[in-house]
PDB file of N, CA and C in Angstrom:
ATOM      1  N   UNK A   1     124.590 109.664 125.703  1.00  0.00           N
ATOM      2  CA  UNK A   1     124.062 110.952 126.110  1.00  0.00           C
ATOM      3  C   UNK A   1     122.540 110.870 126.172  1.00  0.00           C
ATOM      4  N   UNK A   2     122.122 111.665 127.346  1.00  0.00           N
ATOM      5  CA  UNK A   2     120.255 111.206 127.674  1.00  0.00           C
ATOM      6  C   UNK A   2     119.507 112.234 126.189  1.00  0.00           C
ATOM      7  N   UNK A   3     118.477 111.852 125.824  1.00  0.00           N
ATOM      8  CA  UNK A   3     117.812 112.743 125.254  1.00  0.00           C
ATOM      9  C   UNK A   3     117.282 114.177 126.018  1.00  0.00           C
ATOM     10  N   UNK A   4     117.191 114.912 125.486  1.00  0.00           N
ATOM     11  CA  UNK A   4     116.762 116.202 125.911  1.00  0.00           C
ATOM     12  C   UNK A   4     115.504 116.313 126.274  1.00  0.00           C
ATOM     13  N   UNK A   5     114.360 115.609 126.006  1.00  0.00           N
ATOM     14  CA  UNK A   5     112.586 115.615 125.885  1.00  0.00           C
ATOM     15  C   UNK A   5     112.514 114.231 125.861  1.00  0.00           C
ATOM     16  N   UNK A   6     111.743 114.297 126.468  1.00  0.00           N
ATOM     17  CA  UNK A   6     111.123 112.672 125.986  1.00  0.00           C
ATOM     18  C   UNK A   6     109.225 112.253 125.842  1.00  0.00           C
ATOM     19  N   UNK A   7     108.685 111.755 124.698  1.00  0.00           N
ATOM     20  CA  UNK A   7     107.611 112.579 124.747  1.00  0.00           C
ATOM     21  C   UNK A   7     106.652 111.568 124.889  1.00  0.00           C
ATOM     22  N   UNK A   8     105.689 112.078 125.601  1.00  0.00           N
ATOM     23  CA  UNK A   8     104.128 111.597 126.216  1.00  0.00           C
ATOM     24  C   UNK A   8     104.426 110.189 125.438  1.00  0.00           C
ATOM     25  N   UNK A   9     104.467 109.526 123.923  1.00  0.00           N
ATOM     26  CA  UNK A   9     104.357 108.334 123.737  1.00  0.00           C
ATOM     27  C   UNK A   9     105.321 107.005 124.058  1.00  0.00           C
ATOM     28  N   UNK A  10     106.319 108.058 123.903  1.00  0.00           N
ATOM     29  CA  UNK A  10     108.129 107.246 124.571  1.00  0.00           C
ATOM     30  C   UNK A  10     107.969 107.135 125.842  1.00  0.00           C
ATOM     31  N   UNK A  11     107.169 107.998 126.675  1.00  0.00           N
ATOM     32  CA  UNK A  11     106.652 107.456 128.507  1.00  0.00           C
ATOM     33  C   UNK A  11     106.274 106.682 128.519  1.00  0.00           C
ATOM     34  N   UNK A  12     105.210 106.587 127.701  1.00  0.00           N
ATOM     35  CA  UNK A  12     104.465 105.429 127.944  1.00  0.00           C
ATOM     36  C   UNK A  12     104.317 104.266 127.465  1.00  0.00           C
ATOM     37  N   UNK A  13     105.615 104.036 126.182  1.00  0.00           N
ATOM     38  CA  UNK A  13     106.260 102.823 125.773  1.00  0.00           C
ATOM     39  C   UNK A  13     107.060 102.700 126.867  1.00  0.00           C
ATOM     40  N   UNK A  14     108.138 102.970 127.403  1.00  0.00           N
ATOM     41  CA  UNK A  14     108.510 102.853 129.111  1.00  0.00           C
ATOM     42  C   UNK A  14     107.931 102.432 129.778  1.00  0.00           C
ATOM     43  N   UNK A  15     107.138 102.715 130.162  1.00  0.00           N
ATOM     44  CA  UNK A  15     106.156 102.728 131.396  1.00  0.00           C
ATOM     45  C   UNK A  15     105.528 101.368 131.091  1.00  0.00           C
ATOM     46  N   UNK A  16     105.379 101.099 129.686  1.00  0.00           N
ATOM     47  CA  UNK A  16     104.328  99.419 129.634  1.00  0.00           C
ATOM     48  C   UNK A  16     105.290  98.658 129.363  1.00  0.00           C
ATOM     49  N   UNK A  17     106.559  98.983 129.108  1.00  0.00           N
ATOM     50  CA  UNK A  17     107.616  98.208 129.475  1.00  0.00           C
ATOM     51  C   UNK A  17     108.375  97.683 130.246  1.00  0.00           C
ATOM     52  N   UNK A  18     108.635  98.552 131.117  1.00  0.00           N
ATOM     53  CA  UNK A  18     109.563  98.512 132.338  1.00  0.00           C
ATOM     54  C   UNK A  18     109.076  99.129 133.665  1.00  0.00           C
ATOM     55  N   UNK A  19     107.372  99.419 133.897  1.00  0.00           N
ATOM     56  CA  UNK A  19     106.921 100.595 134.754  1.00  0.00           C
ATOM     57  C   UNK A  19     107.426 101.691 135.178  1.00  0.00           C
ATOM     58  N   UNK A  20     106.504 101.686 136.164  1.00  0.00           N
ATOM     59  CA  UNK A  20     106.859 103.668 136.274  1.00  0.00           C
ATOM     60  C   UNK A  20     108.221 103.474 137.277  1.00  0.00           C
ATOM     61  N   UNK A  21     108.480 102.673 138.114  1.00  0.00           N
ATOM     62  CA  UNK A  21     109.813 102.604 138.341  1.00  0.00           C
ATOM     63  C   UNK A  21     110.902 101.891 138.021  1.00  0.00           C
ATOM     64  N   UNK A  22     110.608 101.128 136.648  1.00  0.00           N
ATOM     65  CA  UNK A  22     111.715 101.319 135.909  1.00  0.00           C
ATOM     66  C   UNK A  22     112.096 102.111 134.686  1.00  0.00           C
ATOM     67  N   UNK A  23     111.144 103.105 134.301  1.00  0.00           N
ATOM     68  CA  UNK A  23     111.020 103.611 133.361  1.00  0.00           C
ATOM     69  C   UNK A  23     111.468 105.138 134.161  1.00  0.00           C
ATOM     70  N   UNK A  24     111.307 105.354 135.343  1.00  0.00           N
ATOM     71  CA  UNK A  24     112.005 106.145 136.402  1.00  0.00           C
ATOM     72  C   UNK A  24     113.407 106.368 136.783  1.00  0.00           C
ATOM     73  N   UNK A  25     113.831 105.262 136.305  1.00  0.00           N
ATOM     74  CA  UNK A  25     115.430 104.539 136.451  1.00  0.00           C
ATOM     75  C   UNK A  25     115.573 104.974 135.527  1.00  0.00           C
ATOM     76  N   UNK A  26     115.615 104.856 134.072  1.00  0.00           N
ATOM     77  CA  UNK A  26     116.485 104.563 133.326  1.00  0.00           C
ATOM     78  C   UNK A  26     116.350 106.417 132.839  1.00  0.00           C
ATOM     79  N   UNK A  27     115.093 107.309 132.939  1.00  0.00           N
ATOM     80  CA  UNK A  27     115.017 108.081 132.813  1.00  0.00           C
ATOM     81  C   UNK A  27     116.184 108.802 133.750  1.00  0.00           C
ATOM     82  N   UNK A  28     116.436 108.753 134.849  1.00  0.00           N
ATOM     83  CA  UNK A  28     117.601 109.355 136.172  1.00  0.00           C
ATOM     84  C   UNK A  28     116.110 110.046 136.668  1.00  0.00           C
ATOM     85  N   UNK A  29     115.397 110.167 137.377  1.00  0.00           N
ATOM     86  CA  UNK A  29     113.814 110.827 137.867  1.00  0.00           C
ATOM     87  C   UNK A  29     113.663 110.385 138.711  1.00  0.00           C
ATOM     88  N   UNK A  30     112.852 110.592 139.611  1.00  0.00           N
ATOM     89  CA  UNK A  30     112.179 110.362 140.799  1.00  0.00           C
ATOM     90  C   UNK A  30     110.438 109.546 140.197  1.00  0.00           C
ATOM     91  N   UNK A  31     110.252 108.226 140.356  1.00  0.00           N
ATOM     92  CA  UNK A  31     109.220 107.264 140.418  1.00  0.00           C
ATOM     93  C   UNK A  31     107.572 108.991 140.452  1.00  0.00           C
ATOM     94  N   UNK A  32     108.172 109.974 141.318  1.00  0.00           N
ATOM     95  CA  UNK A  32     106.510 110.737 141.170  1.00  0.00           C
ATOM     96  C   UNK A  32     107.318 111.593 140.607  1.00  0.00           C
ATOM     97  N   UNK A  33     107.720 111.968 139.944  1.00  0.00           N
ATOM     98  CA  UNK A  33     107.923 112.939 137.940  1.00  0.00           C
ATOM     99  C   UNK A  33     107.795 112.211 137.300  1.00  0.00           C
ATOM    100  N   UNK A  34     107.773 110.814 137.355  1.00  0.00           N
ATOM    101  CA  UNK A  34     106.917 110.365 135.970  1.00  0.00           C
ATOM    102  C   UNK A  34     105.570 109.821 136.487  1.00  0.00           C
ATOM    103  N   UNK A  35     105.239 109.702 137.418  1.00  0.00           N
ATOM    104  CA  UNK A  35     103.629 109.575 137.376  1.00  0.00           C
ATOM    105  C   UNK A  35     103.113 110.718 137.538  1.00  0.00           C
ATOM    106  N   UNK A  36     103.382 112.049 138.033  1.00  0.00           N
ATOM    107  CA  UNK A  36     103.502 113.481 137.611  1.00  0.00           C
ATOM    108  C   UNK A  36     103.203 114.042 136.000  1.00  0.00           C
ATOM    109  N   UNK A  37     104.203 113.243 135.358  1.00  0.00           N
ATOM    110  CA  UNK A  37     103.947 113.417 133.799  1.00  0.00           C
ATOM    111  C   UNK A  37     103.216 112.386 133.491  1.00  0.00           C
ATOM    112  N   UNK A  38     102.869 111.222 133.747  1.00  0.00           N
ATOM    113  CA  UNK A  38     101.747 110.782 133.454  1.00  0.00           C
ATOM    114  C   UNK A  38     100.259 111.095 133.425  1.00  0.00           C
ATOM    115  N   UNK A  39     100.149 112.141 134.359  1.00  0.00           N
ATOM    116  CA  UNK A  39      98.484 112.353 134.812  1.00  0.00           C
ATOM    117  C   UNK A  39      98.625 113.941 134.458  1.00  0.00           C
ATOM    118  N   UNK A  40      99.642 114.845 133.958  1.00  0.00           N
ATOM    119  CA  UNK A  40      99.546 115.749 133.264  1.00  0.00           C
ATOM    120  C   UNK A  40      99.134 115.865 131.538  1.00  0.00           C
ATOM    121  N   UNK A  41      98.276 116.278 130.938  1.00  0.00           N
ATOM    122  CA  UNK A  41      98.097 116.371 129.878  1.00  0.00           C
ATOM    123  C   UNK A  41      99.061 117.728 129.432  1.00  0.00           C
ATOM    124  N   UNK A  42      99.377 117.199 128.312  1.00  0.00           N
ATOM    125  CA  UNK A  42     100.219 118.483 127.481  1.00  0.00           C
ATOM    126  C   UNK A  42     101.392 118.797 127.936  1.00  0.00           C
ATOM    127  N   UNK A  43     102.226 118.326 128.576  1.00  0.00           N
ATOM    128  CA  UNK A  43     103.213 118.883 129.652  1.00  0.00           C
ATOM    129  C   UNK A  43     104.181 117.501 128.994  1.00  0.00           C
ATOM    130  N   UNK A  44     105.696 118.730 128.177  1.00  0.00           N
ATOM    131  CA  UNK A  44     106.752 117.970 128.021  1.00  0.00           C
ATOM    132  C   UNK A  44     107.966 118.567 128.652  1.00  0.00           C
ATOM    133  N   UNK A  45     108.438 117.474 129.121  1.00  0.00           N
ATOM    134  CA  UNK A  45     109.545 118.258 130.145  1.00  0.00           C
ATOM    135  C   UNK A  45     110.795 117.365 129.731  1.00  0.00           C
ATOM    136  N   UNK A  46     111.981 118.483 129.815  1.00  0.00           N
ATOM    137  CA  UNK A  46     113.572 117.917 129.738  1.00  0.00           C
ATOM    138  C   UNK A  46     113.838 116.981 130.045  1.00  0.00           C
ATOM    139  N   UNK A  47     114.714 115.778 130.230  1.00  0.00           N
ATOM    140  CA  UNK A  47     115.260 115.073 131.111  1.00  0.00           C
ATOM    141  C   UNK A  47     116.060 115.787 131.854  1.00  0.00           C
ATOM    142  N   UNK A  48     116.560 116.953 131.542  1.00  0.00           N
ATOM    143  CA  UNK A  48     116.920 117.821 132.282  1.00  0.00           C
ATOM    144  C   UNK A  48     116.402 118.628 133.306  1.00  0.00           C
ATOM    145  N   UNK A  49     115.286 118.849 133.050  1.00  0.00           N
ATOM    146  CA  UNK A  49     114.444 119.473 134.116  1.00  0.00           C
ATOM    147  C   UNK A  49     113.654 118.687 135.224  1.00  0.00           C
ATOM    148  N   UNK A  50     113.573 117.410 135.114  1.00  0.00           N
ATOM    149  CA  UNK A  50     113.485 116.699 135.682  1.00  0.00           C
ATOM    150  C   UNK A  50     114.626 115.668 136.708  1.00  0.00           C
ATOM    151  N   UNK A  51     115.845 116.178 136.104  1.00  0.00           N
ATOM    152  CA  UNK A  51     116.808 115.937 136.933  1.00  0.00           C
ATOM    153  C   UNK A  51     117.281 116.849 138.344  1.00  0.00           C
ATOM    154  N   UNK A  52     116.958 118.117 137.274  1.00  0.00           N
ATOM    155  CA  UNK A  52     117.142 118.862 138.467  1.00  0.00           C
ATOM    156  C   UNK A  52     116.243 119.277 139.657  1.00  0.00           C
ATOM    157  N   UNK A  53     114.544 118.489 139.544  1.00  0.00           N
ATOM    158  CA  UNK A  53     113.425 118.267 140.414  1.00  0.00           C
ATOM    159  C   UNK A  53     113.846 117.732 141.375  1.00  0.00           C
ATOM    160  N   UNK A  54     115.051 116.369 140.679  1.00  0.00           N
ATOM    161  CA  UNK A  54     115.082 115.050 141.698  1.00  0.00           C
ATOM    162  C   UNK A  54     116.063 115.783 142.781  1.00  0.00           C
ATOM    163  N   UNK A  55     117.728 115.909 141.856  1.00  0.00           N
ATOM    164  CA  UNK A  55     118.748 116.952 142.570  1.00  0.00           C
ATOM    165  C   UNK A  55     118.088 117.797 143.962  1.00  0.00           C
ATOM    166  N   UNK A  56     116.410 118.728 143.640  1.00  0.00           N
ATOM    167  CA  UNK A  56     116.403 119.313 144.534  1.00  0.00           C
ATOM    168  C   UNK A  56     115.669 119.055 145.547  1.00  0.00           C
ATOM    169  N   UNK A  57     115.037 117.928 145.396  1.00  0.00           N
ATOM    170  CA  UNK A  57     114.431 117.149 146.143  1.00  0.00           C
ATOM    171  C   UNK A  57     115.263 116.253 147.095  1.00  0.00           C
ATOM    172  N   UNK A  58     116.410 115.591 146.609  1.00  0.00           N
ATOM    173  CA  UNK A  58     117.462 114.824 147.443  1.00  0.00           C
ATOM    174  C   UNK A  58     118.272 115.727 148.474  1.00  0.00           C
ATOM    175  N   UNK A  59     118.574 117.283 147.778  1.00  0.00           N
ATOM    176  CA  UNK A  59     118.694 117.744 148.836  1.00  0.00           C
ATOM    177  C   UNK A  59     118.583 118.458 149.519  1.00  0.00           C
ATOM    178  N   UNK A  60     117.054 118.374 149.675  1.00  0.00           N
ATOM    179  CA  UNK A  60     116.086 118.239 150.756  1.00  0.00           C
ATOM    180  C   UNK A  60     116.049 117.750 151.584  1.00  0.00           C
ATOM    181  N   UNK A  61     116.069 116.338 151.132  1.00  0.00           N
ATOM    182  CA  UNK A  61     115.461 115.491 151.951  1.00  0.00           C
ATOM    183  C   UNK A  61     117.314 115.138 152.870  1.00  0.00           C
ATOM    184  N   UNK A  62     118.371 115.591 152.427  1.00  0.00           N
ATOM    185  CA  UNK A  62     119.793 115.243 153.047  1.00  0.00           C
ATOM    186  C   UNK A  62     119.892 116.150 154.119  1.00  0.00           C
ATOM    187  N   UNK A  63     119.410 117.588 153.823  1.00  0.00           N
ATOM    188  CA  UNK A  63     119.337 118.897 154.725  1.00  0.00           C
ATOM    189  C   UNK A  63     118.308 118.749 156.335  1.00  0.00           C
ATOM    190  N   UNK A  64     117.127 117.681 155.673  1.00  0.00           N
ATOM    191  CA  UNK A  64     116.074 117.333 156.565  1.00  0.00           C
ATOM    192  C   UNK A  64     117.285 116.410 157.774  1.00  0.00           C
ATOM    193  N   UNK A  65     117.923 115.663 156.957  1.00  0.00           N
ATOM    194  CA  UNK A  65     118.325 114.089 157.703  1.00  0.00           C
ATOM    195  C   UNK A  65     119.379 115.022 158.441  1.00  0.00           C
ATOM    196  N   UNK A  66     120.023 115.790 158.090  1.00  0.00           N
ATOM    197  CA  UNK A  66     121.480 116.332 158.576  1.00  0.00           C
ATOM    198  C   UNK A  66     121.079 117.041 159.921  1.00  0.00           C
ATOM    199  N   UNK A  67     119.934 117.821 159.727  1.00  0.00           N
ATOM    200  CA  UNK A  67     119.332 118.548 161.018  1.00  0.00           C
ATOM    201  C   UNK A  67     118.806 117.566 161.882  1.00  0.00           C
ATOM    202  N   UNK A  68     118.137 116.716 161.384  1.00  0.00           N
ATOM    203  CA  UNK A  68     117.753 115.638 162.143  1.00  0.00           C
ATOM    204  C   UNK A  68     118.923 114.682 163.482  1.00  0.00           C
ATOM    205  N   UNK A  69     120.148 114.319 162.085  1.00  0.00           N
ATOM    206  CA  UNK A  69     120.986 113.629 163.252  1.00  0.00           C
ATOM    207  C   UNK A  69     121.882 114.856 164.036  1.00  0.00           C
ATOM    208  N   UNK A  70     121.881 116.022 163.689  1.00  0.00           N
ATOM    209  CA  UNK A  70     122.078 117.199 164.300  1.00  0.00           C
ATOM    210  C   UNK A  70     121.965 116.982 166.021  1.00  0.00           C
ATOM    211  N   UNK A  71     120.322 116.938 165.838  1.00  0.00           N
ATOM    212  CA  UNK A  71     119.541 116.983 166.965  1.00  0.00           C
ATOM    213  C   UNK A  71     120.094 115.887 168.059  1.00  0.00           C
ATOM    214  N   UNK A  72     119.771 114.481 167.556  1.00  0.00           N
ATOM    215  CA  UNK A  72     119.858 113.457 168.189  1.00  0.00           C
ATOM    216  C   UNK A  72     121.207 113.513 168.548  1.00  0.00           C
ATOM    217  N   UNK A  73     122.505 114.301 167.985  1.00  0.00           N
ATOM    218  CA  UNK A  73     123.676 114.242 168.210  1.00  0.00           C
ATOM    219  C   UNK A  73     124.387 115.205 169.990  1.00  0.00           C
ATOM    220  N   UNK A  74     123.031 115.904 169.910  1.00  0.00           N
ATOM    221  CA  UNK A  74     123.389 116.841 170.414  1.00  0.00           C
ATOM    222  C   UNK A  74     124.097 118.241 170.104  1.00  0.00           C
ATOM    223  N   UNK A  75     124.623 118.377 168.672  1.00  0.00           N
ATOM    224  CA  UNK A  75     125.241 119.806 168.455  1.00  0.00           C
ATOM    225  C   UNK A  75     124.050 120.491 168.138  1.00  0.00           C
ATOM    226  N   UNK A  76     122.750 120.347 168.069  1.00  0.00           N
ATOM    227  CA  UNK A  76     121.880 121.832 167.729  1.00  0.00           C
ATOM    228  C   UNK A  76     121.078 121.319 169.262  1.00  0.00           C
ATOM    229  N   UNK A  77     120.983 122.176 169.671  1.00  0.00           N
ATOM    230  CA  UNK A  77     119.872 122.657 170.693  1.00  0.00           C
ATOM    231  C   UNK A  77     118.582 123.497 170.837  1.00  0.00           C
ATOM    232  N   UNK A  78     117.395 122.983 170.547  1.00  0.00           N
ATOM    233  CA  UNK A  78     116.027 123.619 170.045  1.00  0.00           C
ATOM    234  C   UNK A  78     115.771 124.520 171.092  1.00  0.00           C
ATOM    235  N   UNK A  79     115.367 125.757 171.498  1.00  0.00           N
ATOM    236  CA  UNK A  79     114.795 126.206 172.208  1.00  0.00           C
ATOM    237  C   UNK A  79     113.437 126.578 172.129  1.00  0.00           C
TER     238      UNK A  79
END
């Protein structure tokens, strides 16, 4: 089970361990929420709340791609 917090010194035992994208990995995060929390002072955040950054960011970026091959497919038509 992930920890709930993980704090400014445990980042950055991560981070000089495994860098920011593997310390990104193992967290479940997106590579910029933890360099995000790196260059924030004072700022502790969930692994939870940071999951659900990534969650809403992926789908984003699936909603972007879906309209996209939409287009090229021909079923949406821009006017």
């Amino acid at each position: 089970m992930a920890r709930k917090t993980v704090s400014k010194p445990e980042l950055h035992a991560l981070v000089a361990q495994h860098g920011q994208a593997g310390a990104a990995d193992i967290l479940g995060v997106t590579p910029a929420a933890v360099s995000k929390r790196l260059s924030t002072e004072g700022r502790q955040d969930s692994v939870e709340t940071l999951r659900r950054e990534r969650i809403k960011l992926v789908r984003a970026q699936r909603e972007k791609a879906d309209r996209h091959n939409d287009m090229v497919a021909g079923r949406t038509v821009w006017k």
